[in-house]
Protein backbone atom coordinates (compact mmCIF):
# COMPACT_ATOMS: atom_id res chain seq x y z
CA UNK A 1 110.12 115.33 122.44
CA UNK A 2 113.53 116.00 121.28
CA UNK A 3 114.31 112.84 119.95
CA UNK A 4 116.35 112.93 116.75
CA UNK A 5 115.03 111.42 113.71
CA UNK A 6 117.40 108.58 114.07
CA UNK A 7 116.73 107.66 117.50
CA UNK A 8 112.78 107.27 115.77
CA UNK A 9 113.99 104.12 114.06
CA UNK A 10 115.63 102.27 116.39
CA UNK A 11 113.92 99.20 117.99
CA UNK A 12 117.14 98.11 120.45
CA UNK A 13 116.12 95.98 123.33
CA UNK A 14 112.20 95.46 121.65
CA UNK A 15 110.95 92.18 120.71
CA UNK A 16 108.98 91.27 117.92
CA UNK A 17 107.05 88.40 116.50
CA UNK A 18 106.53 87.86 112.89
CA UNK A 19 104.56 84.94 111.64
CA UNK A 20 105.79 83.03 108.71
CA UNK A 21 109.26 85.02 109.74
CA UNK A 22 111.70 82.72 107.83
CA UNK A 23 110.36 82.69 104.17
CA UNK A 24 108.84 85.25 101.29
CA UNK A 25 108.03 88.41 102.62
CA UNK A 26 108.48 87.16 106.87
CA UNK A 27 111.82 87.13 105.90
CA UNK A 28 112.66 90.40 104.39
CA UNK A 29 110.31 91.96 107.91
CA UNK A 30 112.46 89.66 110.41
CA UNK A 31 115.69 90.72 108.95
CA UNK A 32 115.11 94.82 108.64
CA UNK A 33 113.60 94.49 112.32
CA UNK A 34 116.44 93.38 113.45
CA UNK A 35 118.72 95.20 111.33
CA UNK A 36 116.63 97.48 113.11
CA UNK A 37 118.22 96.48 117.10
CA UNK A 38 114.93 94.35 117.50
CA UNK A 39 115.40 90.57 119.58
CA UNK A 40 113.60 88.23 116.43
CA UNK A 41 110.63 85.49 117.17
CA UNK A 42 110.50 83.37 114.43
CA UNK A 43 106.96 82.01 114.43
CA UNK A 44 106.39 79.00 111.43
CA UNK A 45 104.65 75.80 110.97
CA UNK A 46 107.80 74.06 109.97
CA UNK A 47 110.70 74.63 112.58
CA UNK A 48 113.77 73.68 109.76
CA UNK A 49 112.33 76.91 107.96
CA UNK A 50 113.56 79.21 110.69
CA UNK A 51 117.38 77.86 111.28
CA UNK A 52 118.98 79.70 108.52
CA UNK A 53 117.03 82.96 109.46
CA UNK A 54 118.57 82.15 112.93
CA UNK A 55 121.90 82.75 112.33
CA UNK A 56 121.65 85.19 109.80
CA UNK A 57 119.68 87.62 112.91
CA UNK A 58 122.28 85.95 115.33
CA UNK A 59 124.94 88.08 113.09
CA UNK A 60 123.48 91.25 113.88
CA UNK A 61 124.32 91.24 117.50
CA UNK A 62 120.47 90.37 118.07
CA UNK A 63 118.38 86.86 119.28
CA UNK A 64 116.25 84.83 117.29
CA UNK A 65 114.01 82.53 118.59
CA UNK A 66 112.33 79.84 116.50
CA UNK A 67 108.77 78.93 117.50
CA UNK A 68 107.50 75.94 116.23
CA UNK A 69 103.67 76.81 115.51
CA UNK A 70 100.64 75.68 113.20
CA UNK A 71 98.07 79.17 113.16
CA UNK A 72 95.09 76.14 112.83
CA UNK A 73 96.19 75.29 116.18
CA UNK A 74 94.72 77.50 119.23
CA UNK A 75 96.98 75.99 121.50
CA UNK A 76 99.92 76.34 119.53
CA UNK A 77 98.88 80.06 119.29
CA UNK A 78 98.90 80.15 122.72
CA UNK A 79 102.58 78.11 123.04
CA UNK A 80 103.80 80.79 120.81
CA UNK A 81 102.93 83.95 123.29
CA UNK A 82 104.21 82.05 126.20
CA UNK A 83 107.22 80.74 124.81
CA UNK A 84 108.26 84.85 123.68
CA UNK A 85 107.21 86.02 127.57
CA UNK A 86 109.37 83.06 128.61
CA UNK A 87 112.37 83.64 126.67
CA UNK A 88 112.37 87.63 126.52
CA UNK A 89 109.54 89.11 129.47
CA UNK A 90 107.89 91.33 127.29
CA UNK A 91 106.51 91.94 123.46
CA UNK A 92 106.54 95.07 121.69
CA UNK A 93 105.69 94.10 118.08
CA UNK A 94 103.59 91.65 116.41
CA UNK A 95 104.07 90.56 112.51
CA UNK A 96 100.89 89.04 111.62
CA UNK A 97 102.32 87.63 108.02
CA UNK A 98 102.11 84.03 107.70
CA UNK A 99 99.19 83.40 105.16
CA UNK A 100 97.82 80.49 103.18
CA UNK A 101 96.24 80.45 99.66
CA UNK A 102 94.23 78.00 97.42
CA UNK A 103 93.70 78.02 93.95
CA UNK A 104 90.31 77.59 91.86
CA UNK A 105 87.60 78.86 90.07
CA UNK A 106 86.01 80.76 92.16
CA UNK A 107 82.30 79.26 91.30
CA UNK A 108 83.59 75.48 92.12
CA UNK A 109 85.95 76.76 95.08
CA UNK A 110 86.07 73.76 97.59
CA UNK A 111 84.36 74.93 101.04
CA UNK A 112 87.11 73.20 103.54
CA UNK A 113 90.08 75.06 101.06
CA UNK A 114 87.74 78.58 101.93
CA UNK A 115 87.94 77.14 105.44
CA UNK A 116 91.32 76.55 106.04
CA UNK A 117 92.40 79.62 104.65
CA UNK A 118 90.08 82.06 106.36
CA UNK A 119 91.25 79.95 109.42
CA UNK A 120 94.85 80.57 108.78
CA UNK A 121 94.71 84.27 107.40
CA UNK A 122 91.75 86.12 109.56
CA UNK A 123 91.16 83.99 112.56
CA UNK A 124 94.74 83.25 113.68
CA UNK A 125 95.49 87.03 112.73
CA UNK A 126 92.51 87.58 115.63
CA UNK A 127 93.59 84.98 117.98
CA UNK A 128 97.14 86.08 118.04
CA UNK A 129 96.11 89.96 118.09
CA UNK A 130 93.96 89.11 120.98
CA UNK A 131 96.13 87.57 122.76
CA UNK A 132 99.83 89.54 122.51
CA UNK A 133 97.42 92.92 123.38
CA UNK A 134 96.67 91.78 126.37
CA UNK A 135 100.59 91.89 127.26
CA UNK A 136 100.69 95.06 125.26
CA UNK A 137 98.12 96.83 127.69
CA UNK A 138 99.98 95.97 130.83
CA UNK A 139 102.98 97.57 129.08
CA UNK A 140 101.14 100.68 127.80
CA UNK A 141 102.61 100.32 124.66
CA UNK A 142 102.49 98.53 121.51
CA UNK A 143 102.87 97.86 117.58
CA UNK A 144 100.76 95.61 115.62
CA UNK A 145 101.07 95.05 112.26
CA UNK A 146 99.20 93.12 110.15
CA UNK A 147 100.34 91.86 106.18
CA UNK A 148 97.07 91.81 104.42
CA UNK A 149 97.02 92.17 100.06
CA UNK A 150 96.65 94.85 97.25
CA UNK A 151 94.13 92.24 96.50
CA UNK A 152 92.14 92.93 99.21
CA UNK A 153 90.95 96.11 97.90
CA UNK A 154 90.11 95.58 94.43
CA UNK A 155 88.82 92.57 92.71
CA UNK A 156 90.78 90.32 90.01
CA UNK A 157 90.01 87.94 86.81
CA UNK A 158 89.96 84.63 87.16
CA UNK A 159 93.14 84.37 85.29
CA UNK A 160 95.34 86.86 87.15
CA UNK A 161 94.15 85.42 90.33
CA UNK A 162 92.02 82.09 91.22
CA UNK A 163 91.71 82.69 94.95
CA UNK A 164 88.82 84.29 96.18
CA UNK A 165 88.91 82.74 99.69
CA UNK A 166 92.15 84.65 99.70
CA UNK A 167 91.13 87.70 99.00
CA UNK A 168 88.34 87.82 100.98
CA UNK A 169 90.47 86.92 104.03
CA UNK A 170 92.45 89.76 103.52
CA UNK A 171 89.54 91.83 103.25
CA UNK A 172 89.03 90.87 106.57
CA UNK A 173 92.11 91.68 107.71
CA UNK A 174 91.40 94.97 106.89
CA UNK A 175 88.51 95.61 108.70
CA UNK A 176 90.05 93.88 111.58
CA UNK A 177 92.62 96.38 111.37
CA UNK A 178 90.29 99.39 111.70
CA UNK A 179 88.15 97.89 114.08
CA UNK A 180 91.16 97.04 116.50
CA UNK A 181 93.03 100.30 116.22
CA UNK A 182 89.53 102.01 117.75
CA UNK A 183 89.36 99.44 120.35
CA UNK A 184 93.36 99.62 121.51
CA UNK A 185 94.04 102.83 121.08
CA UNK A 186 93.47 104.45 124.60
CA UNK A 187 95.98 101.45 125.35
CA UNK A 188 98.64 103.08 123.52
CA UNK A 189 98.63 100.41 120.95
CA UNK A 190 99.03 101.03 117.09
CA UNK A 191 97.31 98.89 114.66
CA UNK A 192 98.26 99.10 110.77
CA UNK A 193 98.75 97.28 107.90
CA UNK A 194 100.46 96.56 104.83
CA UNK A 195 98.92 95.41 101.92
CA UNK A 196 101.81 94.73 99.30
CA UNK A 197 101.82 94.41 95.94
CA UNK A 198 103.54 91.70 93.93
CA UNK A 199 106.88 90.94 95.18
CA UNK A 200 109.89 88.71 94.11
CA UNK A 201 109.00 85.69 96.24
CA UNK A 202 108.19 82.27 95.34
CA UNK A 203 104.14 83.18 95.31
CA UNK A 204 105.03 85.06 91.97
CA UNK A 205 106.72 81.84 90.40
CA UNK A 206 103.85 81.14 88.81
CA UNK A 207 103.52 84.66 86.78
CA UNK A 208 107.58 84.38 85.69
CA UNK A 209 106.41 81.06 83.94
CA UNK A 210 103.93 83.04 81.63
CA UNK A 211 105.36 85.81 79.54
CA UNK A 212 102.22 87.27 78.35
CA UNK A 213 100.99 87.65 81.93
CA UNK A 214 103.60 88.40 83.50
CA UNK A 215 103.92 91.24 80.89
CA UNK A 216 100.32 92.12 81.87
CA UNK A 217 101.10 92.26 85.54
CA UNK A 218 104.20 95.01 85.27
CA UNK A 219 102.04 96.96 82.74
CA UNK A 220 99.70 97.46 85.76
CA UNK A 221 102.39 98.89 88.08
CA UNK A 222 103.42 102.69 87.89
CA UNK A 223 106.85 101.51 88.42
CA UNK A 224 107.10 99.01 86.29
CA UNK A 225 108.94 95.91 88.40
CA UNK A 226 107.54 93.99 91.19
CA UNK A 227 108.51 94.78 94.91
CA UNK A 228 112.23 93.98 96.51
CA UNK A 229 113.12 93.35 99.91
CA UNK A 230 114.29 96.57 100.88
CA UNK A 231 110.80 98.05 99.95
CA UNK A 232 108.83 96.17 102.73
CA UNK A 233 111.74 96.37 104.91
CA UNK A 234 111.58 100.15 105.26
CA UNK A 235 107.42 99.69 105.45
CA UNK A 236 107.86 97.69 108.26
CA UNK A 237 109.83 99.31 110.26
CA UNK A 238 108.27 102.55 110.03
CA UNK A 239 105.17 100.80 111.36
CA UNK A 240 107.05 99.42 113.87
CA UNK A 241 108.85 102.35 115.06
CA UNK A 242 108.03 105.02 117.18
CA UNK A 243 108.16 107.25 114.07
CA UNK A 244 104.47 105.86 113.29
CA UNK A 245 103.19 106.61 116.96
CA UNK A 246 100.49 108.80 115.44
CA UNK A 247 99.16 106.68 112.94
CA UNK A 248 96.60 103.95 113.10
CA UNK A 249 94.10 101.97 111.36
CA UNK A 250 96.20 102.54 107.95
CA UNK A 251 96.30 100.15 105.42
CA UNK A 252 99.75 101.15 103.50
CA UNK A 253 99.66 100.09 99.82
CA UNK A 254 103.41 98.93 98.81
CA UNK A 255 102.52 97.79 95.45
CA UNK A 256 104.52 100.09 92.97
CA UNK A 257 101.18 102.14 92.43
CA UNK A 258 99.33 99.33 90.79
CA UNK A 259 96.05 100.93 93.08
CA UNK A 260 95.90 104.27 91.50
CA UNK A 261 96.13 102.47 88.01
């Protein structure tokens, strides 16, 4: 009560983990939450990844901690929690974003591809929720987020997109999301998504090399352009904010419209 619409925004002092926190859309979250006053743990399979986003958060007047950590690996999962209670005492916001994806017709998709990436995307999102909520409880308080896919609620052609093990772990995602907001919410904890649209990161590469479909894509999006980094930044933050302290089990579409098409 009588906190000014400013003061809603600003995450000074929190800490927050964001998966895959150094590259694609990790990076444009990691920077606007700490743009945001927020102390930075960058969580990604390859450590090098994370020392540029270091000292660009290191700028800000904020810390960044790197966290080596493969999301296959239940004990690194577990390294990763300690290692943010070790360095900062407390965790106020967890980034599920890091995915995996694997590309092929969806009738000859290889089982240990569907594997790896349900492994990656859906149980590591559970494992890590799992685990960071427990600290969240004992601190009555607590913002998870979780980066799931506009693909997760429709379904695609083969030749926009050939990864059904994908989509279906988003999917998941999803339903994880609803399910866990229920469960954590007399705990004070919010749990939301994001399901973006197609942004200008490297996963769009391939799309940029193909006029006709990358003509195809835009004409399926309202806006007509593919996301930028201040789109998800703003997204993110509001989720991680207290300004969002009434909403959870969302799943907010940043994807230029392309749902409603």
């Amino acid at each position: 009560m009588g906190m000014r619409v400013q003061d809603l925004f600003n995450l000074k002092e929190r800490v927050a983990i964001v998966t895959g926190g150094a590259r694609g859309l990790g990076k444009f979250i990691s920077k606007g939450l700490a743009e945001a006053g927020a102390n930075i743990v960058l969580a990604s399979r390859k450590i090098d990844n994370c020392m540029e986003m270091v000292k660009e958060i290191d700028v800000l007047g904020v810390k960044a901690l790197p966290v080596k950590c493969d999301l296959e690996k239940v004990q690194d999962i577990d390294h990763l929690v300690e290692k943010t209670i070790e360095c900062f005492g407390r965790i106020d916001i967890l980034v599920n974003n890091a995915g995996l994806t694997w590309g092929a017709p969806t009738l000859e998709y290889p089982l240990d591809k569907w594997e790896k990436v349900i492994n990656v995307n859906l149980r590591a999102v559970f494992l890590l929720c799992k685990s960071v909520a427990k600290i969240m409880i004992s601190q009555n308080k607590g913002k998870i987020i979780n980066i799931t896919s506009g693909l997760s609620l429709r379904g695609a052609t083969e030749e926009v997109n050939r990864a059904v093990a994908y989509n279906a772990s988003k999917g998941g995602v999803n339903s994880l999301t609803f399910d866990l907001a229920v469960k954590l919410a007399k705990y004070n904890i919010n749990v939301n998504a994001i399901a973006p649209g197609y942004f200008d990161t490297d996963l769009v590469t391939y799309l940029k090399k193909d006029e006709k479909l990358l003509k195809k894509c835009l004409d399926r999006i309202p806006l007509g352009r593919f996301g930028m980094e201040l789109d998800i930044k703003g997204a993110a933050l509001f989720l991680a904010s207290d300004a969002s302290n009434y909403m959870t089990g969302h799943v907010l579409c940043v994807d230029g419209g392309m749902l409603t098409w």
